[in-house]
PDB file of N, CA and C in Angstrom:
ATOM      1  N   UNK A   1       0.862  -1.171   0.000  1.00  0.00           N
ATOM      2  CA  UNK A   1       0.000   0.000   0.000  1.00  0.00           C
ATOM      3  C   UNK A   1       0.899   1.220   0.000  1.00  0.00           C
ATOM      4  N   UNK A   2       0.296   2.278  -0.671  1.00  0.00           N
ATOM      5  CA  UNK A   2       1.365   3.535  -0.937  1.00  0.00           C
ATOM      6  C   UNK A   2       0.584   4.718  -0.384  1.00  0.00           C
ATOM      7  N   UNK A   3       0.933   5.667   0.239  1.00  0.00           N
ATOM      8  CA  UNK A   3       0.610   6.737   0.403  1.00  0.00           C
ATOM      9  C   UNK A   3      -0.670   6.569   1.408  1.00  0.00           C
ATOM     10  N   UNK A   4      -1.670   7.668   0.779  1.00  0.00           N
ATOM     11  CA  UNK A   4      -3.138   7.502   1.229  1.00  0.00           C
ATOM     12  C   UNK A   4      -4.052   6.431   1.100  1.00  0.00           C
ATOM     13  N   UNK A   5      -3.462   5.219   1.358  1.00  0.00           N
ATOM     14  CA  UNK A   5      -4.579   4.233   1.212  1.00  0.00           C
ATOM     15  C   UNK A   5      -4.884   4.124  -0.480  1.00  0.00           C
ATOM     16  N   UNK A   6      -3.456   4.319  -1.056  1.00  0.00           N
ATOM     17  CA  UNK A   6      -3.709   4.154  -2.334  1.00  0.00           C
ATOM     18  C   UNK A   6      -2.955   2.787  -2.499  1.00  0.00           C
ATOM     19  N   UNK A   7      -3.216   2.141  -3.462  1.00  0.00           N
ATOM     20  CA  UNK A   7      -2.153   0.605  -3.766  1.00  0.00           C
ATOM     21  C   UNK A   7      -1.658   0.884  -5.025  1.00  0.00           C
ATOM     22  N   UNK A   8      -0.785   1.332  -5.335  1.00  0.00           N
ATOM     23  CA  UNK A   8       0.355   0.990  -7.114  1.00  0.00           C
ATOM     24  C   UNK A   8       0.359  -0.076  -7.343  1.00  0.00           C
ATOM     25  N   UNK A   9       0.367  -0.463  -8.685  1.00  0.00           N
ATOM     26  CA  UNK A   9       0.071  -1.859  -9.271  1.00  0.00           C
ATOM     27  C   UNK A   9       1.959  -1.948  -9.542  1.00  0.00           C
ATOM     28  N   UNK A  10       2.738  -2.927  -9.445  1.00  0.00           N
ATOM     29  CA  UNK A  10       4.144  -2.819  -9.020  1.00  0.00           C
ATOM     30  C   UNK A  10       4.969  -2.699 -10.644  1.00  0.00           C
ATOM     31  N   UNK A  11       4.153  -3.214 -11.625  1.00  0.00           N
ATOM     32  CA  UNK A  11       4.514  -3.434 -13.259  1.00  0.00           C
ATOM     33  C   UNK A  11       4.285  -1.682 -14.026  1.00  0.00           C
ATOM     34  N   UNK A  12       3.287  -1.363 -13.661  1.00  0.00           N
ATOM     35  CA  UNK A  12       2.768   0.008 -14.374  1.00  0.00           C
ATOM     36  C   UNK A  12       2.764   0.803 -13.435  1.00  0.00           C
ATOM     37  N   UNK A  13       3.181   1.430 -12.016  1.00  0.00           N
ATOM     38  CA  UNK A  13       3.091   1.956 -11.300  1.00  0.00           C
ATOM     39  C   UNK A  13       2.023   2.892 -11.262  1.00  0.00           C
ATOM     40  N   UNK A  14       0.496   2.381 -11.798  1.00  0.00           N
ATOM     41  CA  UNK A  14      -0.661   3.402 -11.686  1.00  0.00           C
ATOM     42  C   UNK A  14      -1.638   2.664 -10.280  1.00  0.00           C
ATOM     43  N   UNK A  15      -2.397   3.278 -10.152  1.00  0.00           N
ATOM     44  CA  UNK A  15      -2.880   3.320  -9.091  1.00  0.00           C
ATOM     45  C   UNK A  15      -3.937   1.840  -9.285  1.00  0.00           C
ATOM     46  N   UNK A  16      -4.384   1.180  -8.246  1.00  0.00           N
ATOM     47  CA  UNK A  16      -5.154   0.110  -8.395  1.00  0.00           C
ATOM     48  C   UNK A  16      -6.863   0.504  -7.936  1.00  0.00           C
ATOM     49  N   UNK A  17      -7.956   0.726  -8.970  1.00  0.00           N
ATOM     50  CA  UNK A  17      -8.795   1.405  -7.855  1.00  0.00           C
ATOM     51  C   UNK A  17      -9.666   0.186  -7.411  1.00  0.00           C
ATOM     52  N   UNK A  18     -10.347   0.850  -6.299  1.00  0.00           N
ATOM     53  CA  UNK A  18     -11.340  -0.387  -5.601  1.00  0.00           C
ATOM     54  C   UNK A  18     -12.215  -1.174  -5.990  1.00  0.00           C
ATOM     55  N   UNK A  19     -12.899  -0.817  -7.032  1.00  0.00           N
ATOM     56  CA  UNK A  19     -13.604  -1.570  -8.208  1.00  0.00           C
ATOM     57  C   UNK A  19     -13.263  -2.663  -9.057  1.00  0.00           C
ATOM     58  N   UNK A  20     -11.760  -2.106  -9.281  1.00  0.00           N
ATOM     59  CA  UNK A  20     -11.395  -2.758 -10.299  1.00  0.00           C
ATOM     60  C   UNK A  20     -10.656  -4.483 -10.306  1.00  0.00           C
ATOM     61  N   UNK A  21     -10.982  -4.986 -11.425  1.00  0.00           N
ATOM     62  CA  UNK A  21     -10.254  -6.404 -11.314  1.00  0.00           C
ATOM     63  C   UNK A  21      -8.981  -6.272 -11.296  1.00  0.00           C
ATOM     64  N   UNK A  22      -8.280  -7.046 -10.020  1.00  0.00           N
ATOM     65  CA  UNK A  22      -6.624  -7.122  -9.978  1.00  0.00           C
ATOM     66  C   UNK A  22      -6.467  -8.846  -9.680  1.00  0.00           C
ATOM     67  N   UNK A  23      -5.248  -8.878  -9.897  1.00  0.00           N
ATOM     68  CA  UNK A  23      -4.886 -10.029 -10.064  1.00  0.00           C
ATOM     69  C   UNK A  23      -4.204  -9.956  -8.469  1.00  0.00           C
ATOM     70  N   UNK A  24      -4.295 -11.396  -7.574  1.00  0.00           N
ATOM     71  CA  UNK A  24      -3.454 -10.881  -5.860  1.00  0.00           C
ATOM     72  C   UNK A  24      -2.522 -12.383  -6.205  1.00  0.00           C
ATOM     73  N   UNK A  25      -1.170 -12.178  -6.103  1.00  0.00           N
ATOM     74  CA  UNK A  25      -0.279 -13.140  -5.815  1.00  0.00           C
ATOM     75  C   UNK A  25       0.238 -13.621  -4.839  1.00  0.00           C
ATOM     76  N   UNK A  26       0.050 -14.932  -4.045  1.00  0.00           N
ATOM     77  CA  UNK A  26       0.089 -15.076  -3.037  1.00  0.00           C
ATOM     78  C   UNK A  26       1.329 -16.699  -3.048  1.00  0.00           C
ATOM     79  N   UNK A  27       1.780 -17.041  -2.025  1.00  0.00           N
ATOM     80  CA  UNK A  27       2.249 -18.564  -1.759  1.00  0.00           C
ATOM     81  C   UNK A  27       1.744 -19.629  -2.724  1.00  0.00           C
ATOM     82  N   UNK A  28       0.495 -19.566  -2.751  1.00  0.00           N
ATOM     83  CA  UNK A  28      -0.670 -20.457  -2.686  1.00  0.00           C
ATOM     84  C   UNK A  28      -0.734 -20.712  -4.698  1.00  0.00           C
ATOM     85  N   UNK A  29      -0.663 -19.295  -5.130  1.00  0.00           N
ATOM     86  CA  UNK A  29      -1.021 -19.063  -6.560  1.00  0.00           C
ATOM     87  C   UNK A  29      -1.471 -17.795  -6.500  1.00  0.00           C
ATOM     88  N   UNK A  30      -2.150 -17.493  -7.813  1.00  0.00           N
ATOM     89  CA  UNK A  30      -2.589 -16.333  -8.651  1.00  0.00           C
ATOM     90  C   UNK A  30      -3.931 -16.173  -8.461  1.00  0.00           C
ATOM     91  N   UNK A  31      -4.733 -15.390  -7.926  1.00  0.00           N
ATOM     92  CA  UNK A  31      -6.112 -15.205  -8.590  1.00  0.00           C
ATOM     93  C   UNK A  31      -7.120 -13.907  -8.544  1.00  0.00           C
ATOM     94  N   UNK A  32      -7.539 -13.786  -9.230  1.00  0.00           N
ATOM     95  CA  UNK A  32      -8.906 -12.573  -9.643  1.00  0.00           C
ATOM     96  C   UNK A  32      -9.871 -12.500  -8.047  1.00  0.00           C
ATOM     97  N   UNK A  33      -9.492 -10.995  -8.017  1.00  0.00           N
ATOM     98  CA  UNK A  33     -10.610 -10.031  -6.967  1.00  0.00           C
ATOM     99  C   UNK A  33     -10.616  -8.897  -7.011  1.00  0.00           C
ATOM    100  N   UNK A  34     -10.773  -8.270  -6.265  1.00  0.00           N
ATOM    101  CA  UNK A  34     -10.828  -6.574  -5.886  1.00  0.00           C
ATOM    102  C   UNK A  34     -10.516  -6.021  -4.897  1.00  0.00           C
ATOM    103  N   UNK A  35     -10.399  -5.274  -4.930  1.00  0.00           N
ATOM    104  CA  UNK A  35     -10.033  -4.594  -3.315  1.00  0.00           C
ATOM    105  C   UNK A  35     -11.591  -4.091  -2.624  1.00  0.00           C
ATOM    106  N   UNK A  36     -12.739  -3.945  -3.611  1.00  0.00           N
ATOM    107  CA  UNK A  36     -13.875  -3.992  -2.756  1.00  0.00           C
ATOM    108  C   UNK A  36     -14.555  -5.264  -2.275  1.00  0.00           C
ATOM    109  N   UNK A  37     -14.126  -5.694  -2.874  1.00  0.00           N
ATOM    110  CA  UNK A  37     -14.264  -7.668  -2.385  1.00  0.00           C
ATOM    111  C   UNK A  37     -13.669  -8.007  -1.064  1.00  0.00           C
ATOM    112  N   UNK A  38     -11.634  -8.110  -1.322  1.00  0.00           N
ATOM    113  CA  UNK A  38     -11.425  -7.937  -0.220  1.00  0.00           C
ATOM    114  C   UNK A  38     -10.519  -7.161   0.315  1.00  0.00           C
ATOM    115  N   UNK A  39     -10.918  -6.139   1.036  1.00  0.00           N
ATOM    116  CA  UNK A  39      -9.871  -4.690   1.236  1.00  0.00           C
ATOM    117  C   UNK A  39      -9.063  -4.680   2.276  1.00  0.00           C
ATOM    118  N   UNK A  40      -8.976  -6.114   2.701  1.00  0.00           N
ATOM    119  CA  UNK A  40      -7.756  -6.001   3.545  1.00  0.00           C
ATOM    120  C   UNK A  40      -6.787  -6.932   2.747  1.00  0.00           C
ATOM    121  N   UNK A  41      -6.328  -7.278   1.951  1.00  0.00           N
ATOM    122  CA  UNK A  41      -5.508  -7.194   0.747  1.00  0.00           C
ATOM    123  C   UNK A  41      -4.488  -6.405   1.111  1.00  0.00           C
ATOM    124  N   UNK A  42      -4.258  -5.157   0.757  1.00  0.00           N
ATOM    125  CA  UNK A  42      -3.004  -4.486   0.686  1.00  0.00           C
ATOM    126  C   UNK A  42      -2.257  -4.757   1.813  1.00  0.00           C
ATOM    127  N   UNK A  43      -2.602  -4.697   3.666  1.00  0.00           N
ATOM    128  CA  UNK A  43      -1.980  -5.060   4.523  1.00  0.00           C
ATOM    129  C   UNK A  43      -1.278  -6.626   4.547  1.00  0.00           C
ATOM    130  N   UNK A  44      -1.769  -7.602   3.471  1.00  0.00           N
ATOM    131  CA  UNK A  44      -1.687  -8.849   3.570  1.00  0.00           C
ATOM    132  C   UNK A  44      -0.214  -9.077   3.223  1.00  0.00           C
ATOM    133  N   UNK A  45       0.774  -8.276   2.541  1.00  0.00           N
ATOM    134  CA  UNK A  45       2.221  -8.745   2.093  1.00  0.00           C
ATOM    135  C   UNK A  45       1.409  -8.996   0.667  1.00  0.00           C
ATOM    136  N   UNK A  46       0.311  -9.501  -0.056  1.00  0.00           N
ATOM    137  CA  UNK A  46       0.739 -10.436  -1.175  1.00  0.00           C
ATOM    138  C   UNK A  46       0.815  -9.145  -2.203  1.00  0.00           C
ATOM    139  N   UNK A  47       1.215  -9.699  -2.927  1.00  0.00           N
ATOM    140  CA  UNK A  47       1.740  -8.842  -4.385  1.00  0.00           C
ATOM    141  C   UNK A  47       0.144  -8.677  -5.083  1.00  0.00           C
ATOM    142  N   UNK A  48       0.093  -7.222  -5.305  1.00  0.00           N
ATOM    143  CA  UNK A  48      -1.209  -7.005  -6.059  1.00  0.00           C
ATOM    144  C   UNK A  48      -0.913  -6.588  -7.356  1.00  0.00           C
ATOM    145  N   UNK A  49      -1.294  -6.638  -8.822  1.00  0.00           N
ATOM    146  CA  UNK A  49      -0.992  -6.133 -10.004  1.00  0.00           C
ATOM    147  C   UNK A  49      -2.557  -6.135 -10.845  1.00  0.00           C
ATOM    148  N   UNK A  50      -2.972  -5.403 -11.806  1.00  0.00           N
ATOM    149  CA  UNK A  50      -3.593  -4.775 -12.293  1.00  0.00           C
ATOM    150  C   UNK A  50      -4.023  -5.957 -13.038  1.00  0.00           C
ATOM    151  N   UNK A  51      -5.532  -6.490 -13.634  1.00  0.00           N
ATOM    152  CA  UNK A  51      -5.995  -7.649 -13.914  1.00  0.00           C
ATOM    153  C   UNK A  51      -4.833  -7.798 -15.375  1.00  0.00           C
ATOM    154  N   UNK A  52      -5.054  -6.467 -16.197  1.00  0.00           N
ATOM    155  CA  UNK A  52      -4.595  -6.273 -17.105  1.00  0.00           C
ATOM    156  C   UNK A  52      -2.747  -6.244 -17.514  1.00  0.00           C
ATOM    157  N   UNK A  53      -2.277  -5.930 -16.348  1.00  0.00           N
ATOM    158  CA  UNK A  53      -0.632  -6.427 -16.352  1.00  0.00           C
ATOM    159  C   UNK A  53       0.097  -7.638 -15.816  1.00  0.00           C
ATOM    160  N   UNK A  54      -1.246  -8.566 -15.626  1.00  0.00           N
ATOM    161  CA  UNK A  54      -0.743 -10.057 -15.148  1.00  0.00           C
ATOM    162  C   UNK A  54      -0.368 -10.586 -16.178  1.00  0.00           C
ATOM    163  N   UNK A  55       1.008 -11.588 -16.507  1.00  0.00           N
ATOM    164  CA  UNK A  55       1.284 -11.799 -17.908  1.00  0.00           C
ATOM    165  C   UNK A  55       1.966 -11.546 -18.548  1.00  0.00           C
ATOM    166  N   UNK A  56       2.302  -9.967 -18.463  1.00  0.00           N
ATOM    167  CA  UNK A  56       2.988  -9.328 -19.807  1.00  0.00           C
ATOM    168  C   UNK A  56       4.561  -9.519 -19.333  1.00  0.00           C
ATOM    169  N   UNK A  57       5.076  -9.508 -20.194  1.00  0.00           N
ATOM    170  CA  UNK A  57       6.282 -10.264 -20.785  1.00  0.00           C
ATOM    171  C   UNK A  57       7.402  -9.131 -20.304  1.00  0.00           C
ATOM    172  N   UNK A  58       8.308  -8.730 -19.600  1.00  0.00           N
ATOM    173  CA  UNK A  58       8.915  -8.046 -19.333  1.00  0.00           C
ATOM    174  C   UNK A  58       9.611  -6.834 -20.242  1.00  0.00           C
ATOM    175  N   UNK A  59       9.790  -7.578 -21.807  1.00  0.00           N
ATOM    176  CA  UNK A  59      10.524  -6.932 -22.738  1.00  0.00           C
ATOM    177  C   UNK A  59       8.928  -6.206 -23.538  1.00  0.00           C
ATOM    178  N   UNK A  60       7.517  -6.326 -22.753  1.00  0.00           N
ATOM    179  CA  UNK A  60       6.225  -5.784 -23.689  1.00  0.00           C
ATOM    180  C   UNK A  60       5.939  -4.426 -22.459  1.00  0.00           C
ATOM    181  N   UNK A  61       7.423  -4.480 -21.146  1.00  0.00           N
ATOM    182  CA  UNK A  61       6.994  -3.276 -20.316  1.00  0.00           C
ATOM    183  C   UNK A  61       8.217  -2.129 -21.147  1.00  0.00           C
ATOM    184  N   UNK A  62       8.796  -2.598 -21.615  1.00  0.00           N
ATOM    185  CA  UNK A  62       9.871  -1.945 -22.349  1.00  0.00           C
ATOM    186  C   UNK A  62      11.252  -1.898 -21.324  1.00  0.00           C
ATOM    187  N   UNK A  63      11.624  -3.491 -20.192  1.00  0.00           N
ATOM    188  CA  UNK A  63      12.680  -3.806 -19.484  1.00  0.00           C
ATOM    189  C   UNK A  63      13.084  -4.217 -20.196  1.00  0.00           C
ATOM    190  N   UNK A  64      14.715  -4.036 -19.930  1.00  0.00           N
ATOM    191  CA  UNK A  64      15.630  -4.977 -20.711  1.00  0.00           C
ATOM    192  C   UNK A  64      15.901  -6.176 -20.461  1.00  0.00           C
ATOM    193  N   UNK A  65      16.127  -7.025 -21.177  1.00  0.00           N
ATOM    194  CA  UNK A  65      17.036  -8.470 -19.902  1.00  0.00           C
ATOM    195  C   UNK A  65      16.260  -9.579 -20.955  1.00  0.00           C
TER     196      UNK A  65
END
């Protein structure tokens, strides 16, 4: 969690809003929710990213390597 109770998605560094579908990465695996679903999420440690930047290929963020 960043700032004001805002969450950055860690790939696109834009904001994650509460509505929206994100992808939560955890121990366990990968899977589809929200932060109005479940909003204690961000305190949890797991890695949150944007439904839409789960996937993309490192060299399609424009990283090198």
């Amino acid at each position: 969690m960043e700032g004001h109770g805002f969450v950055l998605c860690p790939l696109c560094g834009e904001r994650i809003g509460v509505y929206e579908p994100m992808i939560v990465i955890t121990p366990y695996g990968a899977r589809r929710t929200s932060r109005a679903r479940e909003p204690l999420l961000p305190q949890s440690g797991a890695i949150l990213l944007h439904d839409g930047c789960y996937g993309i290929e490192p060299y399609e963020r424009g990283e090198n390597g």
